[in-house]
C-alpha atoms as a PDB file:
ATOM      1  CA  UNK A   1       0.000   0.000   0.000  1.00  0.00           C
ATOM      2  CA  UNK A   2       1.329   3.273  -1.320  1.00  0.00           C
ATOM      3  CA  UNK A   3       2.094   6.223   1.223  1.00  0.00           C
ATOM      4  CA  UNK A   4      -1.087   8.489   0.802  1.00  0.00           C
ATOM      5  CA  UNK A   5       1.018  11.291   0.401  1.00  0.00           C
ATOM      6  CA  UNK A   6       2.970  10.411  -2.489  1.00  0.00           C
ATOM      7  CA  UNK A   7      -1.252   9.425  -4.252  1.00  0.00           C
ATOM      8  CA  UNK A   8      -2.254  13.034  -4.119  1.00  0.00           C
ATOM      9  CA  UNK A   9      -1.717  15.860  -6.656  1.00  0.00           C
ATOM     10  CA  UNK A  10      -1.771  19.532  -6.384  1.00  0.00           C
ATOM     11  CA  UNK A  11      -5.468  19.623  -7.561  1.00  0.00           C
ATOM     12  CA  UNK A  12      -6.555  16.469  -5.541  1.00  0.00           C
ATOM     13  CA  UNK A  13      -7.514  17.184  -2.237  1.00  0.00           C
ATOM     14  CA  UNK A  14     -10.424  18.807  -0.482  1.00  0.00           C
ATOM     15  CA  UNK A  15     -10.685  22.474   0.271  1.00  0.00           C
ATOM     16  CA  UNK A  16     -12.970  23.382   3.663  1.00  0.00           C
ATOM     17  CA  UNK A  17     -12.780  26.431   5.445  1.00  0.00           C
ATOM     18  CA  UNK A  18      -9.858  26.588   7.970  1.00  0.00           C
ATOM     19  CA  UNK A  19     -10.060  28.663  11.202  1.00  0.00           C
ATOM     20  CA  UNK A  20      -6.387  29.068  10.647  1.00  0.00           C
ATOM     21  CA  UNK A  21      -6.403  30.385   7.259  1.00  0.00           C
ATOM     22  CA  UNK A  22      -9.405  32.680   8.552  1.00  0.00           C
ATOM     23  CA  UNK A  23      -7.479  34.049  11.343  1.00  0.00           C
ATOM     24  CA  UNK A  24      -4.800  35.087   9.141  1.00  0.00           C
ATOM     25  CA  UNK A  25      -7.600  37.352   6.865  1.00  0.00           C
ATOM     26  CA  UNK A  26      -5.210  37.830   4.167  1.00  0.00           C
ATOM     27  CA  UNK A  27      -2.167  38.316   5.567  1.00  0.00           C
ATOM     28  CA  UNK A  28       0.697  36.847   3.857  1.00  0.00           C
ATOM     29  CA  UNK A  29       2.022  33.767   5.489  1.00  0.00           C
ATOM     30  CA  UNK A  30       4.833  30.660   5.612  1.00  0.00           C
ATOM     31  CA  UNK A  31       4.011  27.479   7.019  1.00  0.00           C
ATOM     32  CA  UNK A  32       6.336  26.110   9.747  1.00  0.00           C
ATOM     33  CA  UNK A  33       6.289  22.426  10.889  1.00  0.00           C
ATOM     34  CA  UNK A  34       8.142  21.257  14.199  1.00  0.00           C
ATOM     35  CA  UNK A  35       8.842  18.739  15.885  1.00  0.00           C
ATOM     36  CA  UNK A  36       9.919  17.056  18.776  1.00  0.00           C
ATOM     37  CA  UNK A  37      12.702  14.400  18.865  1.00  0.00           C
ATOM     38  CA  UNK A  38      13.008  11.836  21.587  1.00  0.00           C
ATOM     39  CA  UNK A  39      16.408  10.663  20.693  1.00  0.00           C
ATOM     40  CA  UNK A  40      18.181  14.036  20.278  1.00  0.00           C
ATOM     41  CA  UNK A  41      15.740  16.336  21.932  1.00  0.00           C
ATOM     42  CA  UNK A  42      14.332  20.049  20.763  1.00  0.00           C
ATOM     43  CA  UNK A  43      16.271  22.086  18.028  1.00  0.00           C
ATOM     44  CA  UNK A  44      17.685  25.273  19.203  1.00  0.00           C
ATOM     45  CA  UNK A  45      14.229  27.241  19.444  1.00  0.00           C
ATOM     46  CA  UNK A  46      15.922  30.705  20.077  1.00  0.00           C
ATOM     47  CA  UNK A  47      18.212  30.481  17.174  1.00  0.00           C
ATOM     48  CA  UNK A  48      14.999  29.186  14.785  1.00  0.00           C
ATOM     49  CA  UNK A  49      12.818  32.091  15.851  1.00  0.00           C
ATOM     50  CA  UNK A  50      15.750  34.410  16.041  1.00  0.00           C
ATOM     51  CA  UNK A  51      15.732  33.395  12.392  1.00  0.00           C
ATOM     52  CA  UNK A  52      11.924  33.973  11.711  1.00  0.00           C
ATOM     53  CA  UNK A  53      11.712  37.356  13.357  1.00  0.00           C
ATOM     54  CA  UNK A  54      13.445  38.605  10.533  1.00  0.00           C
ATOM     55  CA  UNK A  55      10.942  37.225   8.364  1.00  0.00           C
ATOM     56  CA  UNK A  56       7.814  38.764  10.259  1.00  0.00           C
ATOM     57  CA  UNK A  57       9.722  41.956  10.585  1.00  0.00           C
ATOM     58  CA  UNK A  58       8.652  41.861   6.593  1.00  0.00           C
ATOM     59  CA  UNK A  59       5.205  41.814   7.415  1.00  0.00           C
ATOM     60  CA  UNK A  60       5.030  38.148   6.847  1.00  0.00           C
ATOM     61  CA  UNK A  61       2.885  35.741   9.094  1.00  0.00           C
ATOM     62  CA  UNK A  62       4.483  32.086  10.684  1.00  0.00           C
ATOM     63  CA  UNK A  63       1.845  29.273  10.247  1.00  0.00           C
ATOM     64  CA  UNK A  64       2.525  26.293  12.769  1.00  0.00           C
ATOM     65  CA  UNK A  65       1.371  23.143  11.249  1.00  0.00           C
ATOM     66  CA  UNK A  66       1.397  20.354  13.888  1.00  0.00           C
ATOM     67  CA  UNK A  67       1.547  17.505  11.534  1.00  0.00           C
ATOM     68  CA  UNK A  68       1.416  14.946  14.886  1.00  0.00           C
ATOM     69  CA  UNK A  69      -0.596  16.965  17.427  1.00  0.00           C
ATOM     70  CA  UNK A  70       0.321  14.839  20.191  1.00  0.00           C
ATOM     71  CA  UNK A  71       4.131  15.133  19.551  1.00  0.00           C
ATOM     72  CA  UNK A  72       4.444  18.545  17.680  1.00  0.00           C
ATOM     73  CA  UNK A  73       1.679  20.873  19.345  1.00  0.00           C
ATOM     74  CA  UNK A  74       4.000  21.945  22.506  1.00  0.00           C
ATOM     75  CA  UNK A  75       6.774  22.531  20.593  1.00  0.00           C
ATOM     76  CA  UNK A  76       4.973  24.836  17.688  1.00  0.00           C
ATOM     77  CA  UNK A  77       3.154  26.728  21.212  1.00  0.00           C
ATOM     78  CA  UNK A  78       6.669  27.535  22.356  1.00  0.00           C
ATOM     79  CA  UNK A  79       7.727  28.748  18.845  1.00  0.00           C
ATOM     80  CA  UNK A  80       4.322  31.245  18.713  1.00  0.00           C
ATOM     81  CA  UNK A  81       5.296  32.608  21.980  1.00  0.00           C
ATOM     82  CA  UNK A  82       8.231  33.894  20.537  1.00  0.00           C
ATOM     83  CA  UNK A  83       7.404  34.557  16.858  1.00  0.00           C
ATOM     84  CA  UNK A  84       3.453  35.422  17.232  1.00  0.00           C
ATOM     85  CA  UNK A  85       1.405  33.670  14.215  1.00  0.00           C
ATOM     86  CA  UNK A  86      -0.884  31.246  14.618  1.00  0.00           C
ATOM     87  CA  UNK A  87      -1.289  27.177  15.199  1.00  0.00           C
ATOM     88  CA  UNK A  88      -3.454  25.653  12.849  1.00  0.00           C
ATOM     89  CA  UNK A  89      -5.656  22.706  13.577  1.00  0.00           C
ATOM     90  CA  UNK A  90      -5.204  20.236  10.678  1.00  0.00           C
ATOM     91  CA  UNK A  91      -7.275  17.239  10.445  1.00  0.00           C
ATOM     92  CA  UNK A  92      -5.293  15.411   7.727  1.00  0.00           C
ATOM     93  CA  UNK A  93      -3.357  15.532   4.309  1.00  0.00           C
ATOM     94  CA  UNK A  94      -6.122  17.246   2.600  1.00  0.00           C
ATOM     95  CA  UNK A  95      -5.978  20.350   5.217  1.00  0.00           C
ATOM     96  CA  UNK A  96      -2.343  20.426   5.079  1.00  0.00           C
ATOM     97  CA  UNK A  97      -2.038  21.214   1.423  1.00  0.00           C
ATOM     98  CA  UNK A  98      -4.584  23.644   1.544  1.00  0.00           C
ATOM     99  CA  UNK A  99      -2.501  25.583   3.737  1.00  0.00           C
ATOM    100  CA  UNK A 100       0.766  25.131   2.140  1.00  0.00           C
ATOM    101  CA  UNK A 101      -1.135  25.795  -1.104  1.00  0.00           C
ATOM    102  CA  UNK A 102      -1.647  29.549  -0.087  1.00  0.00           C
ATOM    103  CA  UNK A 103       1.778  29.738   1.841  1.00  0.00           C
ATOM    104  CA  UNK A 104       4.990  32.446   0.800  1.00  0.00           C
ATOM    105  CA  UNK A 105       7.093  29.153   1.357  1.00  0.00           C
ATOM    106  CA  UNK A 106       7.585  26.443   4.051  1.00  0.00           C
ATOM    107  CA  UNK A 107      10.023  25.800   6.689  1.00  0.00           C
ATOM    108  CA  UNK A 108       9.980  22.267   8.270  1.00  0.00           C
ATOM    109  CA  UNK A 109      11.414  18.971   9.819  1.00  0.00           C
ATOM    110  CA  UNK A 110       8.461  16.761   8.938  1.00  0.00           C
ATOM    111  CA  UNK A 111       9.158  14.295   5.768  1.00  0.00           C
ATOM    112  CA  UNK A 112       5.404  14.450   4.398  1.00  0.00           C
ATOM    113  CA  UNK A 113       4.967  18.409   5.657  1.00  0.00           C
ATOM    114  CA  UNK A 114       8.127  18.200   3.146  1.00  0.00           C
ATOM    115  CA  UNK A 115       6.438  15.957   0.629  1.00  0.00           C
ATOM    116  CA  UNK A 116       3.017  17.916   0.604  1.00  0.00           C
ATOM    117  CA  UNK A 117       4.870  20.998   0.110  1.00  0.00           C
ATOM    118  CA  UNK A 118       6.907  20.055  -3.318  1.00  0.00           C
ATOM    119  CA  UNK A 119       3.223  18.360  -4.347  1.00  0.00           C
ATOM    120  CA  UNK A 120       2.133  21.804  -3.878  1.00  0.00           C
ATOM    121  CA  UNK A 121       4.510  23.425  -5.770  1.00  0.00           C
ATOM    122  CA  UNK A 122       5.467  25.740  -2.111  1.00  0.00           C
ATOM    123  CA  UNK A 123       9.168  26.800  -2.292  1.00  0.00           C
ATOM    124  CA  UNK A 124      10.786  24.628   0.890  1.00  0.00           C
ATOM    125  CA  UNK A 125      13.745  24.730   3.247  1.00  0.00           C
ATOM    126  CA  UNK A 126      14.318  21.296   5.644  1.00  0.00           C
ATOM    127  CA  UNK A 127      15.594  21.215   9.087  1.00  0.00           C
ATOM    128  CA  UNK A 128      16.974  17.680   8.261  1.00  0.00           C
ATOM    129  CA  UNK A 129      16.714  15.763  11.599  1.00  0.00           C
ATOM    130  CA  UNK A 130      17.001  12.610  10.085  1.00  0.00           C
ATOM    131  CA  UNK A 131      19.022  11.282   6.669  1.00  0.00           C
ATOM    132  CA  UNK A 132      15.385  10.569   4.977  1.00  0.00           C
ATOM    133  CA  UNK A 133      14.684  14.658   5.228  1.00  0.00           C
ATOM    134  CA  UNK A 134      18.168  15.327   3.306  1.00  0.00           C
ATOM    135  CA  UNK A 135      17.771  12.311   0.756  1.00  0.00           C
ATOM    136  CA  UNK A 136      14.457  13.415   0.156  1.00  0.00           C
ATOM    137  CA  UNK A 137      15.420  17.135   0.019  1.00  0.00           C
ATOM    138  CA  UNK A 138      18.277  16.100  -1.995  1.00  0.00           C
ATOM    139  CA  UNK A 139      15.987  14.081  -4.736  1.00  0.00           C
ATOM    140  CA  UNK A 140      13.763  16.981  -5.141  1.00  0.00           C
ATOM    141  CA  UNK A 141      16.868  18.445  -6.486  1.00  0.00           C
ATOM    142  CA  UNK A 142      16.975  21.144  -4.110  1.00  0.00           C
ATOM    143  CA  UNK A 143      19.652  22.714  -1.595  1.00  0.00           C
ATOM    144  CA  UNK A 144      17.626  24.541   0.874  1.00  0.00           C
ATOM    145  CA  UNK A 145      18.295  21.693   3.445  1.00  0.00           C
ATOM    146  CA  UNK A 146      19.678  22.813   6.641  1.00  0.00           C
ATOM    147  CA  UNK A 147      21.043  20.466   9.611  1.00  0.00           C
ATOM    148  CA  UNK A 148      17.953  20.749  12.032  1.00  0.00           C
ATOM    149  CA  UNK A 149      20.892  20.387  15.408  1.00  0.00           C
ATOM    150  CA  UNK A 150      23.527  22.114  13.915  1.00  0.00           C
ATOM    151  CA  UNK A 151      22.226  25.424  11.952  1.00  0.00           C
ATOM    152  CA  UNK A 152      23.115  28.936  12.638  1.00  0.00           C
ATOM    153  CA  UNK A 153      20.427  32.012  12.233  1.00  0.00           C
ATOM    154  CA  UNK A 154      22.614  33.182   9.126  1.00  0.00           C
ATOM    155  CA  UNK A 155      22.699  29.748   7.837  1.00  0.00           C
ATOM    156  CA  UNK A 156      18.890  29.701   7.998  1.00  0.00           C
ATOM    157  CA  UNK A 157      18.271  32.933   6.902  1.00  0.00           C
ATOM    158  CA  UNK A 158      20.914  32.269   3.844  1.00  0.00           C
ATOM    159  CA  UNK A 159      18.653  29.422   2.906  1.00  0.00           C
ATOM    160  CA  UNK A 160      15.451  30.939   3.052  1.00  0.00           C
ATOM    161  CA  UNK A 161      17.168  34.000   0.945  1.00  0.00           C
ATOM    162  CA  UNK A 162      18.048  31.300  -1.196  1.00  0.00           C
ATOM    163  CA  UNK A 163      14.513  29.798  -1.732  1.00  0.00           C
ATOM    164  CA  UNK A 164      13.168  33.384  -2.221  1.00  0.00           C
ATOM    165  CA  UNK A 165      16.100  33.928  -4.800  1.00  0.00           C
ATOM    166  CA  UNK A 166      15.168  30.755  -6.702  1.00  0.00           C
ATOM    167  CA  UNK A 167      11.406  31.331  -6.458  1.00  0.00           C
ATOM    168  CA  UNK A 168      11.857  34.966  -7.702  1.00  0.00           C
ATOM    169  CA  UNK A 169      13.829  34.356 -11.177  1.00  0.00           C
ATOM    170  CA  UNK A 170      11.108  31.023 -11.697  1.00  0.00           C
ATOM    171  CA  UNK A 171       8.388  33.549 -11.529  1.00  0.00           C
ATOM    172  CA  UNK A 172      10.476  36.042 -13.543  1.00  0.00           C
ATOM    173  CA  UNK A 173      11.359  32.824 -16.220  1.00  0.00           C
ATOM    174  CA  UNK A 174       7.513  32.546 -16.751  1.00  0.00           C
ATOM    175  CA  UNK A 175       6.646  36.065 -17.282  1.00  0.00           C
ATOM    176  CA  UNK A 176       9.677  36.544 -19.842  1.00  0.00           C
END
């Protein structure tokens, strides 16, 4: 049987209001997925944050996406404390890729937050806790993967400069 993920396209799943999405009444936004790790613990929260002030200093809006409520909910609340935004309540695959649908870009550690996000066509940079984030990053052909225990804020920001760079001249491409 056939991750469920990887049987969706961009125009395949349901769209239903979101409170989240609501609650953000036009604002522009990125969607952030964290998580928890038993084995090697929390990333460094300050640094990540430190890293998305900048962003919201540009008037955009972080979008926790708790892929695994039960593991990643406490960890996205402690990341809102310090960046604002809001925590959206997804119910499942179809939810998720509404959101990332609408989002600037995406900023995550989750493989199918990840996965959902390429389907979507949402620019993407990976806090690779794990070698399946990087070889995944790394078949999407991109290199906006950042070690998840190991990053600086100017290593983050670099890559999210990067994604914007890349996303910029692809727009530019298609209007040329």
């Amino acid at each position: 049987r056939a991750d469920p993920v990887f049987n969706k396209t961009d125009a395949e799943y349901k769209k239903r209001s979101l409170a989240c999405l609501s609650a953000l009444s036009g604002q522009r936004y990125f969607a952030v997925s964290l998580r928890s790790c038993k084995r090697k613990g929390d990333i460094d929260l300050e640094t990540f944050c430190s890293s998305l002030k900048a962003l919201t200093a540009e008037g955009l809006v972080p979008l926790y996406v708790p892929m695994q409520r039960q593991y990643d909910l406490d960890i996205c609340r402690r990341a809102r404390l310090i960046t604002g935004g809001v925590i959206a309540d997804v119910r499942d695959l179809d939810d998720v890729m509404q959101i990332l649908e609408g989002a600037e870009f995406s900023v995550g550690m989750r493989l199918h937050f990840l996965l959902a996000s390429a389907i979507t066509g949402t620019p993407l940079v990976a806090l690779s806790y794990d070698r399946k984030v990087k070889s995944a990053v790394e078949y999407m052909g991109l290199d906006t993967a950042v070690d998840a225990y190991g990053f600086s804020k100017t290593e983050l920001l670099s890559a999210q400069f990067l994604l914007l760079q890349t996303e910029a001249t692809r727009v530019l491409t298609e209007i040329m």
